[in-house]
C-alpha atoms as a PDB file:
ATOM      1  CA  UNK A   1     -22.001  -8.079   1.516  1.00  0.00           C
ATOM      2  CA  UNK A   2     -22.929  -9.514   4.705  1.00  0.00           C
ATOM      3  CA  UNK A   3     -26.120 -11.711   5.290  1.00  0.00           C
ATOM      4  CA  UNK A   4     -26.421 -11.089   8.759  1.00  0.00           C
ATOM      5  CA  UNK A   5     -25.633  -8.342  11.036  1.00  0.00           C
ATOM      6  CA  UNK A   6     -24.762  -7.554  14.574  1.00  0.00           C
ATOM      7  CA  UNK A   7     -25.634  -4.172  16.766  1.00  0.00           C
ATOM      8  CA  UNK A   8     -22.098  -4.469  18.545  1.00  0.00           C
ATOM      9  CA  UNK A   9     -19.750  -6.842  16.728  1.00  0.00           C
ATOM     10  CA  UNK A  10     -17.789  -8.617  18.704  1.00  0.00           C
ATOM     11  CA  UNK A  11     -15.315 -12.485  18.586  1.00  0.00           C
ATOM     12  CA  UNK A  12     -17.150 -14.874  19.809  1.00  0.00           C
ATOM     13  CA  UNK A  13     -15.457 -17.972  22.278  1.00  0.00           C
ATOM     14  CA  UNK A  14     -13.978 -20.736  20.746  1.00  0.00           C
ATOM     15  CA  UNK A  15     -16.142 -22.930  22.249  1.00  0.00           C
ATOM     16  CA  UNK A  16     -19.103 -20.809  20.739  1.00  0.00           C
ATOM     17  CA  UNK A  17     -18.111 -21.000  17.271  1.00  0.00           C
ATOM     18  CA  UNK A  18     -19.413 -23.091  14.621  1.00  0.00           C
ATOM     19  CA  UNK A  19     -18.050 -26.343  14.091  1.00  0.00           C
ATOM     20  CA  UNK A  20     -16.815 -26.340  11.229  1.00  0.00           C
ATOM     21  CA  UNK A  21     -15.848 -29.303   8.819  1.00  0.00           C
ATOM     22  CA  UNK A  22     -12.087 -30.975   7.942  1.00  0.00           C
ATOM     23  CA  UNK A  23     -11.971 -30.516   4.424  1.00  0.00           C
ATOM     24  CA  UNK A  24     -12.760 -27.736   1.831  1.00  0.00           C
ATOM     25  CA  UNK A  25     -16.118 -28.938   0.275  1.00  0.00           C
ATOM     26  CA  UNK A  26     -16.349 -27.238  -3.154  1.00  0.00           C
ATOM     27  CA  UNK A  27     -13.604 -27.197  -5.875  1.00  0.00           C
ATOM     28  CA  UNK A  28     -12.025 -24.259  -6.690  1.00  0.00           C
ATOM     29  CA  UNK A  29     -10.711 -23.464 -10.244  1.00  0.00           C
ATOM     30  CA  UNK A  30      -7.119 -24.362 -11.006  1.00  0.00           C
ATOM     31  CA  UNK A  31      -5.811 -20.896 -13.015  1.00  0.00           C
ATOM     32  CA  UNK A  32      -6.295 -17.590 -11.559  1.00  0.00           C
ATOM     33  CA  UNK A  33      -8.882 -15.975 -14.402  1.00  0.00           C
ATOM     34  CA  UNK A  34      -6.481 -12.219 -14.767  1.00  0.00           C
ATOM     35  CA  UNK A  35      -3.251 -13.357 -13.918  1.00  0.00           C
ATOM     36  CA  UNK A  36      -3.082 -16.975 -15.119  1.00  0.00           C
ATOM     37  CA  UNK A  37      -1.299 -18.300 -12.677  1.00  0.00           C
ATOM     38  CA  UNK A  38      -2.148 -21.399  -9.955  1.00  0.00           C
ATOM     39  CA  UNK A  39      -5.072 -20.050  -8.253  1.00  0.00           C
ATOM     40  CA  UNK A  40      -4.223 -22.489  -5.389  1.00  0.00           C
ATOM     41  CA  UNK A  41      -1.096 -21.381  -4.046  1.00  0.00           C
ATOM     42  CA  UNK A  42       0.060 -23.626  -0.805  1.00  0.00           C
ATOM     43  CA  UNK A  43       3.451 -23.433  -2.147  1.00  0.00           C
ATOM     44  CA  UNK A  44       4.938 -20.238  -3.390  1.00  0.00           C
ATOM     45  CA  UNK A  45       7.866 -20.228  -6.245  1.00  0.00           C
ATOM     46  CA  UNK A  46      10.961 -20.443  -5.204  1.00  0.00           C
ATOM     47  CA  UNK A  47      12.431 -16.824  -4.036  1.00  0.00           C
ATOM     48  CA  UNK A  48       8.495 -15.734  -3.228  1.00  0.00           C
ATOM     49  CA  UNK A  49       6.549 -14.266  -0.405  1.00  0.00           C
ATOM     50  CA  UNK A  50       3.254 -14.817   1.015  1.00  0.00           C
ATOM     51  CA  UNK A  51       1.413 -11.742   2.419  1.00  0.00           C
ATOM     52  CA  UNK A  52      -2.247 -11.819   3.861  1.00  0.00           C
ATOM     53  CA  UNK A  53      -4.004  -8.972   4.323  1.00  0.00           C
ATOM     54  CA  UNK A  54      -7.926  -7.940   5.600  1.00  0.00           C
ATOM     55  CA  UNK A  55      -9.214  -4.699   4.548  1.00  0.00           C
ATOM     56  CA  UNK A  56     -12.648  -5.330   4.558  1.00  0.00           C
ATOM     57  CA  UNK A  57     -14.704  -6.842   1.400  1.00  0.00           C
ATOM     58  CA  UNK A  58     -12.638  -9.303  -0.243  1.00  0.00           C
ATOM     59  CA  UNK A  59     -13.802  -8.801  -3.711  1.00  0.00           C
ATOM     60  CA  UNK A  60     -12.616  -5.254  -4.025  1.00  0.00           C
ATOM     61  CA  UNK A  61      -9.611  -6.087  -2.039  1.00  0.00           C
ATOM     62  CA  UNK A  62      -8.120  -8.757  -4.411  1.00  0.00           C
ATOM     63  CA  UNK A  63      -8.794  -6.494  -7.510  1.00  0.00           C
ATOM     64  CA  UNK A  64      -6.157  -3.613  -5.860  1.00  0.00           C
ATOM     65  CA  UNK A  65      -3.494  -6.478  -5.524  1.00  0.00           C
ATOM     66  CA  UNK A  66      -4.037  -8.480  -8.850  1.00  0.00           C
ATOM     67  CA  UNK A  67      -3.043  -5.128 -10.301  1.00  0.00           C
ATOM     68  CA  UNK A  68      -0.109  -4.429  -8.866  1.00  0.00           C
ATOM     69  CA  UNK A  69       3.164  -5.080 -10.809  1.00  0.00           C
ATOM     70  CA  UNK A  70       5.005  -7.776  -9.164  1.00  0.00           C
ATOM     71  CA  UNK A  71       2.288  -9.700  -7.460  1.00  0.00           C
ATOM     72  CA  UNK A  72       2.068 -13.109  -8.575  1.00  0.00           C
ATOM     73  CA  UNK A  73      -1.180 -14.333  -7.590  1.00  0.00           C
ATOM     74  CA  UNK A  74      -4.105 -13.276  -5.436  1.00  0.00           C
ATOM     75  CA  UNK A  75      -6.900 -15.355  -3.490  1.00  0.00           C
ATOM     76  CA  UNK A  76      -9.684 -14.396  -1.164  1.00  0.00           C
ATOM     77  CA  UNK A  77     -10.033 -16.519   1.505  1.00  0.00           C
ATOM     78  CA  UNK A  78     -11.081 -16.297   5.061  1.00  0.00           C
ATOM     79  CA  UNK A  79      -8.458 -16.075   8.100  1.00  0.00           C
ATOM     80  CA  UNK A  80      -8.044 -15.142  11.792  1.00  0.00           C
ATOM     81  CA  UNK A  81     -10.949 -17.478  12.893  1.00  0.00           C
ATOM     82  CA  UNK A  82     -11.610 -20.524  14.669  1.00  0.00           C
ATOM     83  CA  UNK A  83     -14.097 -22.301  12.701  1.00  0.00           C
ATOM     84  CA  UNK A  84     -11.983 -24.652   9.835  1.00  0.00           C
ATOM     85  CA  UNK A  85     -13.106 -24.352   6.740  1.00  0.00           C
ATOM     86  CA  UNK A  86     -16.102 -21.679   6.885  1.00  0.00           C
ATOM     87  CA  UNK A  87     -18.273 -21.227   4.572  1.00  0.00           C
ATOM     88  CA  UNK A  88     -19.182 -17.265   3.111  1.00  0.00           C
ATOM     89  CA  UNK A  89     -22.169 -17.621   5.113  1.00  0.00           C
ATOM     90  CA  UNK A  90     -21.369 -19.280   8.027  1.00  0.00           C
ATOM     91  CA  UNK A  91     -18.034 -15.985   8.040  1.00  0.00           C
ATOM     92  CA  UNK A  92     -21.178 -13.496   7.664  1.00  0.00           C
ATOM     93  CA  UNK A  93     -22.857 -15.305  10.643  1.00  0.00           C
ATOM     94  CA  UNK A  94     -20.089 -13.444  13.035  1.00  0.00           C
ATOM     95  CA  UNK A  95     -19.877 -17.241  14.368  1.00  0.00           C
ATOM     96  CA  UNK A  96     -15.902 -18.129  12.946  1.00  0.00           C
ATOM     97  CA  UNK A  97     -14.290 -14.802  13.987  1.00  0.00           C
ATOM     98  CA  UNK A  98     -12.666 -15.045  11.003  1.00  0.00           C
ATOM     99  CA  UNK A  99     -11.999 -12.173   8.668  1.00  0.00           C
ATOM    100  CA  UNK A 100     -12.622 -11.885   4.750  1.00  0.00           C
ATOM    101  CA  UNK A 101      -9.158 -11.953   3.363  1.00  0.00           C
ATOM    102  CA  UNK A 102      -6.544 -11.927   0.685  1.00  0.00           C
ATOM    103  CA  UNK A 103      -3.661 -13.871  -0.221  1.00  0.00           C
ATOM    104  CA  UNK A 104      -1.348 -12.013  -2.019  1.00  0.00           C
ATOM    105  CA  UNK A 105       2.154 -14.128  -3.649  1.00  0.00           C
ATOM    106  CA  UNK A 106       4.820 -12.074  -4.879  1.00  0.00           C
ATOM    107  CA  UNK A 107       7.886 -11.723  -6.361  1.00  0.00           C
ATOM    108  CA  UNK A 108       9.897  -9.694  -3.231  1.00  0.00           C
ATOM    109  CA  UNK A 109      12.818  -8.757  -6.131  1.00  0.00           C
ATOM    110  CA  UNK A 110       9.811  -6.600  -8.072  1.00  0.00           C
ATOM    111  CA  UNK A 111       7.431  -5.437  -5.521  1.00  0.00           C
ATOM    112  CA  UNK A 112       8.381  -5.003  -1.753  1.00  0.00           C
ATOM    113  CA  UNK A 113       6.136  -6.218   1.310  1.00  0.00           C
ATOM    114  CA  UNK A 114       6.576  -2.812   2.429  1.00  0.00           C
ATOM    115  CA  UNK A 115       4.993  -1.348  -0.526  1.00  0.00           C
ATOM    116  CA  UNK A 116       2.291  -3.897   0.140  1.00  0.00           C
ATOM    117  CA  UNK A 117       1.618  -2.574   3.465  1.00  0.00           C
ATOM    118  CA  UNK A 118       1.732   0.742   2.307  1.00  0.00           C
ATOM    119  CA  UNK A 119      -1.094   0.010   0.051  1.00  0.00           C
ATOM    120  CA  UNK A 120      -2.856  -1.963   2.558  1.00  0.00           C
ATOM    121  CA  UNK A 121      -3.220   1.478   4.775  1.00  0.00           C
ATOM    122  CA  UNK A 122      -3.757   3.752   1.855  1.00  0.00           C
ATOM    123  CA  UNK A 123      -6.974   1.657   0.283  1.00  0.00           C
ATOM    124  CA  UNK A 124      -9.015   0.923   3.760  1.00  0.00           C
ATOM    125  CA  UNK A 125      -9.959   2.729   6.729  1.00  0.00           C
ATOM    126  CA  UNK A 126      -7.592   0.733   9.687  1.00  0.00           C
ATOM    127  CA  UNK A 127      -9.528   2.380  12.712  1.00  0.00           C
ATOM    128  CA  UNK A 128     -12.837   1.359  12.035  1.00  0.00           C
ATOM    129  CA  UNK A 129     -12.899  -1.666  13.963  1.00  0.00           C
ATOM    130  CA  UNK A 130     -15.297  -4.277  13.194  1.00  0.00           C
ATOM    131  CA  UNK A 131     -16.270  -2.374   9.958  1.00  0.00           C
ATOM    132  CA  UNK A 132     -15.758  -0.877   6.384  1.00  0.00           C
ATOM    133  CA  UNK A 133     -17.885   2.148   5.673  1.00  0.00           C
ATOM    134  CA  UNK A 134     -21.526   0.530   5.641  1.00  0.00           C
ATOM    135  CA  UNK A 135     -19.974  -3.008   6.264  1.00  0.00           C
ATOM    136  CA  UNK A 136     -20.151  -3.916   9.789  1.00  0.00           C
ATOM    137  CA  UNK A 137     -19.338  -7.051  10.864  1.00  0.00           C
ATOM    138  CA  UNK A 138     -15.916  -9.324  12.682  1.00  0.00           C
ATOM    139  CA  UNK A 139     -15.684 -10.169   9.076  1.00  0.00           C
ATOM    140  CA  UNK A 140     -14.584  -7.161   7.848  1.00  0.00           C
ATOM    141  CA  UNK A 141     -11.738  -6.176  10.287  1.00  0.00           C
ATOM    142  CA  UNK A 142      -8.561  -5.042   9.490  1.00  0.00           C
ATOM    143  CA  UNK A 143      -5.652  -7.314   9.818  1.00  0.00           C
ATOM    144  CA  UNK A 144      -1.961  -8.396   9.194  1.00  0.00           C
ATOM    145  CA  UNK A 145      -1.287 -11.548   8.819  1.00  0.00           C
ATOM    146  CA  UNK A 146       2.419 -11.967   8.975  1.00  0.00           C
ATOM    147  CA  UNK A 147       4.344 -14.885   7.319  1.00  0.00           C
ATOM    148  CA  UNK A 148       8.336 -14.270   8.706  1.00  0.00           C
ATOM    149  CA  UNK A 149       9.668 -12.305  11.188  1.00  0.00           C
ATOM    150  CA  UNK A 150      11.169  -9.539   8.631  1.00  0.00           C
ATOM    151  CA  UNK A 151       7.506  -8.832   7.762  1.00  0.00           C
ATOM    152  CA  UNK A 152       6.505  -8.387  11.099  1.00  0.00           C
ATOM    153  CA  UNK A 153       8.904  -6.004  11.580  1.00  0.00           C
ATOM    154  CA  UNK A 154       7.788  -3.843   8.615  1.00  0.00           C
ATOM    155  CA  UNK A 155       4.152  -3.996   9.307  1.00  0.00           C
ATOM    156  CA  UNK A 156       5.176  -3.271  12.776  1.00  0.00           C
ATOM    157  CA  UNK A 157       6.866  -0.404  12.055  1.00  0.00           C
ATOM    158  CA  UNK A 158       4.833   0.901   9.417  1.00  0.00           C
ATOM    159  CA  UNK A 159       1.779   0.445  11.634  1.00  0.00           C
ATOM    160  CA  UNK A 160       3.213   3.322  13.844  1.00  0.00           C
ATOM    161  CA  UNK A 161       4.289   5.435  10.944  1.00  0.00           C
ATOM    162  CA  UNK A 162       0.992   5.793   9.419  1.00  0.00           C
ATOM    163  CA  UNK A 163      -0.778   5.631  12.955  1.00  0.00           C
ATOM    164  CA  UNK A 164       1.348   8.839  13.861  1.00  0.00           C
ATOM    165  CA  UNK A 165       0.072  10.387  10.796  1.00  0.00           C
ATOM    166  CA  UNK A 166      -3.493   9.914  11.123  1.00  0.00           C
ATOM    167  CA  UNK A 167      -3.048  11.186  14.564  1.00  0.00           C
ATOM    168  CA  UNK A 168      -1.179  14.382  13.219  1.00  0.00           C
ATOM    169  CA  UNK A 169      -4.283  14.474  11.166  1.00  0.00           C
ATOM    170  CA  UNK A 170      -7.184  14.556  14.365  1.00  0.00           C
ATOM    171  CA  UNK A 171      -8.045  11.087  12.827  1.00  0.00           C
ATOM    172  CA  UNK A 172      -8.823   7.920  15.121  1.00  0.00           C
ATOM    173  CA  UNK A 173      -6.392   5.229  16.010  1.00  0.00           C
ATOM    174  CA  UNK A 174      -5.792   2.549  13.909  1.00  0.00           C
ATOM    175  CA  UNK A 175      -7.207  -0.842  14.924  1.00  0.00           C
ATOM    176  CA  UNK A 176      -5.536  -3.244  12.835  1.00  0.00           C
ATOM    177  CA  UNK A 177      -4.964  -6.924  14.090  1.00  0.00           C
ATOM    178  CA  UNK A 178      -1.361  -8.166  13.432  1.00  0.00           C
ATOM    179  CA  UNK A 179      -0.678 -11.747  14.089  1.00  0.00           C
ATOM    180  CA  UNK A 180       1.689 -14.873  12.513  1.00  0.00           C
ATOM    181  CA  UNK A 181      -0.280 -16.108   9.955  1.00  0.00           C
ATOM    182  CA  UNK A 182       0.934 -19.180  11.339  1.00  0.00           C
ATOM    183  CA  UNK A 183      -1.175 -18.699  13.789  1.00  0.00           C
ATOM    184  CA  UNK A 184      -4.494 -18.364  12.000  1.00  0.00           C
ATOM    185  CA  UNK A 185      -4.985 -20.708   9.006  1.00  0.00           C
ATOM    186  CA  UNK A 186      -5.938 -19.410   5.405  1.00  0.00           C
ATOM    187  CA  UNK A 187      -8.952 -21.254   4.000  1.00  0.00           C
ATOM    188  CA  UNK A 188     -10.047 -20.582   0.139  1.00  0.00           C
ATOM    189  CA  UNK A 189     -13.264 -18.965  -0.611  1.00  0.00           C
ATOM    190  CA  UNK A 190     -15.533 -20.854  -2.613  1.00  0.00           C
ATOM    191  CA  UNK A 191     -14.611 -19.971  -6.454  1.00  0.00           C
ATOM    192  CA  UNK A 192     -17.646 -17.505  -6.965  1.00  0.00           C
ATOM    193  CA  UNK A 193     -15.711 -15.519  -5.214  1.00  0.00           C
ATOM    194  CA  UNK A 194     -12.206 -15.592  -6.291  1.00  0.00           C
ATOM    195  CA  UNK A 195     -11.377 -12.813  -8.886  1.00  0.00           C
ATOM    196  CA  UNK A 196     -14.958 -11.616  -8.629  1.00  0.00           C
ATOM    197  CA  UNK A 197     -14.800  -7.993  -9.959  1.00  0.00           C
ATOM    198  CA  UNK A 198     -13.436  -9.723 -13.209  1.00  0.00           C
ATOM    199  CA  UNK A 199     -16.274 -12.358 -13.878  1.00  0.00           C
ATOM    200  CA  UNK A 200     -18.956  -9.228 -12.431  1.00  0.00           C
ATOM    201  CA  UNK A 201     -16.578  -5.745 -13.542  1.00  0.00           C
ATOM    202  CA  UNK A 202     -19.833  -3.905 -12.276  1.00  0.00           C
ATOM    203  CA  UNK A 203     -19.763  -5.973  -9.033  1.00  0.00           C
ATOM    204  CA  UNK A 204     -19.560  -4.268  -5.362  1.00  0.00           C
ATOM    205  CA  UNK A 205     -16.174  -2.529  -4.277  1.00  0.00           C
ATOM    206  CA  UNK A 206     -15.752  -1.126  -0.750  1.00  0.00           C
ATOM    207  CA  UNK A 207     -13.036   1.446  -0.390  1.00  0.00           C
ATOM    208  CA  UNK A 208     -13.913   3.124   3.135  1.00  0.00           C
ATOM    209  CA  UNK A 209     -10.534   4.678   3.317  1.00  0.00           C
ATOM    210  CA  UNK A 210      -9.191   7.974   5.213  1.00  0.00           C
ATOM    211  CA  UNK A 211      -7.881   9.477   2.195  1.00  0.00           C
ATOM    212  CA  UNK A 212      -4.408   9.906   4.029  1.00  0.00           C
ATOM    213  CA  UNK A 213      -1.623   8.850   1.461  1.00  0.00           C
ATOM    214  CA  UNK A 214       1.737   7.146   3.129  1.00  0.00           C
ATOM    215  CA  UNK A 215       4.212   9.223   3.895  1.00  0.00           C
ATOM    216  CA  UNK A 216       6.390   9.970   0.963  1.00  0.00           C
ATOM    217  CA  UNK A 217       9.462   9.666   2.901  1.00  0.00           C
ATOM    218  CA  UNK A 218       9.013   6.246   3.929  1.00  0.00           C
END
């Protein structure tokens, strides 16, 4: 949930964003608490993919990955931005243009990044723009972040298949920011918010979505 809000979200310039600070201030726990893996994931197994993903509330996000058969481990983090190493309120501030995020690592040989995408559209609403349902905020935009060229292919492409069905559909156009993660570095949310929905199972979930499944033939 955000602390602050904004009339008309909107980036701010890079020179307008808060400072910052060069090193992750608060520890983060070393096992992830559902799947028991490294919660801390700089480097994947060998053979594994990195995917990151916005869709709006992070909590609720991470939950819908962490359950998904083939995903190795899950963070929620905050990507995108400018400021390094944000804080939760200093994201909510609108002052980082970064978005709340998760880090999904996976095992490509038991869950495809397509199928990740394809979940990705199915769970959120992508034309919103700087919202989720009551959310409103440059936090909670949606966004690919892309870590090889193959995946920006399929979110590419993907991006147009479900954008020409919401279309068929009379819905809006689908807003989603798609850039090389490399581009926009992933820093870990402090650890009250990793796997949240587990340590608070009663906890806040967002899922402002357009109720438009992926096209079966896809």
């Amino acid at each position: 949930m955000s602390f602050f809000s904004r009339t008309t979200p909107e980036l701010v310039a890079p020179e307008q964003a808060l400072p910052g600070r060069t090193e992750r201030p608060w520890p983060l726990a070393e096992r992830h608490l559902v799947l028991g893996t490294p919660l801390v994931t700089d480097e994947a197994p060998e053979g594994y993919q990195v995917a990151v993903f916005g869709l709006g509330c992070f909590w609720g996000a991470e939950e819908i990955y962490w359950q998904l058969p083939g995903v190795w481990s899950t963070s929620v983090g905050y990507a995108g931005g400018t400021t390094p190493n944000p804080s939760y309120e200093e994201v909510c501030s609108g002052r980082t243009n970064h978005t709340e995020a998760v880090r999904v690592v996976f095992d490509p040989a038991a869950v495809s990044y397509a199928d990740l995408v394809k979940r990705f559209f199915e769970v959120h609403d992508p034309t919103q723009g700087m919202r989720q349902g009551n959310d409103v905020g440059t936090q909670y935009r949606s966004a690919i972040y892309y870590t090889t060229p193959e995946q920006e292919q399929v979110a590419r492409e993907l991006t147009r298949v479900y954008g020409e069905e919401l279309a068929r559909r009379g819905l809006g156009e689908i807003t989603t920011e798609i850039r090389p993660a490399a581009e926009t570095p992933y820093y870990y949310a402090e650890d009250v918010h990793q796997q949240y929905l587990h340590k608070n199972p009663h906890g806040y979930r967002c899922h402002s979505n357009t109720g438009v499944r992926f096209p079966a033939d896809q």
